[in-house]
Protein backbone atom coordinates (compact mmCIF):
# COMPACT_ATOMS: atom_id res chain seq x y z
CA UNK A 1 16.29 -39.94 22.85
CA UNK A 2 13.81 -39.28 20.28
CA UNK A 3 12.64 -36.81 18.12
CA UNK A 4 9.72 -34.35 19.11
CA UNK A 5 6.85 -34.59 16.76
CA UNK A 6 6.47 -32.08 14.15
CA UNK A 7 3.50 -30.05 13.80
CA UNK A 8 1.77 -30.89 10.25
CA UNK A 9 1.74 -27.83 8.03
CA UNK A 10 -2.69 -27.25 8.13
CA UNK A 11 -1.19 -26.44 12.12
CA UNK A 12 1.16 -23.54 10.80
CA UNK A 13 -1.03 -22.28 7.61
CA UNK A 14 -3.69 -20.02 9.57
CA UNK A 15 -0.90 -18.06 11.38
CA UNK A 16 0.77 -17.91 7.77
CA UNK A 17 -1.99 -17.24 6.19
CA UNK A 18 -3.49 -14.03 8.26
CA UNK A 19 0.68 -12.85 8.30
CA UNK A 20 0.78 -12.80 4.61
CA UNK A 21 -2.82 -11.12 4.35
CA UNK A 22 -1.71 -7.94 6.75
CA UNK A 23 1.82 -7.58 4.43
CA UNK A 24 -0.66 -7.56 1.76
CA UNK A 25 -2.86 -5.01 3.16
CA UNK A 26 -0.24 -2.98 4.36
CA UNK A 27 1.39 -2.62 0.99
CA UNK A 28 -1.76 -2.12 -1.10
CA UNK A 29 -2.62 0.91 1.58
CA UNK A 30 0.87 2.65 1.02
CA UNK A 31 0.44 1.97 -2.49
CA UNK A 32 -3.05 3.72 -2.38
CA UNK A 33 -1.97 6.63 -0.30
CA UNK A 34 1.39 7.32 -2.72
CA UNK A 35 -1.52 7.58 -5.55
CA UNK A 36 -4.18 9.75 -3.81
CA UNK A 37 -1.10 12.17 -2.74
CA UNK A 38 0.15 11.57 -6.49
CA UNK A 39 -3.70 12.98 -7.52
CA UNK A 40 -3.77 15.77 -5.11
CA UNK A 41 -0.36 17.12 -5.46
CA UNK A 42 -1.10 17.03 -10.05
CA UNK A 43 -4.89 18.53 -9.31
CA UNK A 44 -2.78 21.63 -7.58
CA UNK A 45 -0.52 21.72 -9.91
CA UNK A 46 -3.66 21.88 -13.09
CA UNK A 47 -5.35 24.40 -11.39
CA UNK A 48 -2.27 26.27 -11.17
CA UNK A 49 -2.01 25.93 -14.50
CA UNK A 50 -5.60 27.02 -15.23
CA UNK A 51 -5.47 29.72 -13.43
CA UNK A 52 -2.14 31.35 -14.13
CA UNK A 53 -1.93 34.42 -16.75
CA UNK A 54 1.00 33.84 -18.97
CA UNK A 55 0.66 37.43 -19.89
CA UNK A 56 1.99 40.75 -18.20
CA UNK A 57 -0.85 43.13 -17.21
C-alpha cells in the first residue's frame, strides 16, 4: 500500500493566491468605508460647528 501522490505546490498557489486577494479586498473595502463614514460623520459635526451661535439672542 502506497502513498498517493502529492500535488506540487504551483497546483495549490492559484486557488491560494485569488483566496488571499478577496481577504485583501475585503479588508481594504471595510477599511475604506470606516473612513468615508469617519469623513461624513466629522463634516456634520464642522458644519455644526460653523453654523452654531454661541451667543443668546
Amino acid at each position: 500500500m502506497g502513498q498517493h501522490p502529492q500535488l506540487l505546490p504551483q497546483e495549490h498557489l492559484p486557488f491560494f493566491l485569488s483566496f488571499i486577494i478577496l481577504a485583501i479586498i475585503r479588508a481594504i473595502t471595510i477599511t475604506r468605508t470606516k473612513l468615508i463614514n469617519m469623513v461624513a460623520i466629522l463634516s456634520i459635526i464642522k458644519s455644526n460647528i460653523l453654523y452654531t451661535p454661541f451667543y443668546r439672542r
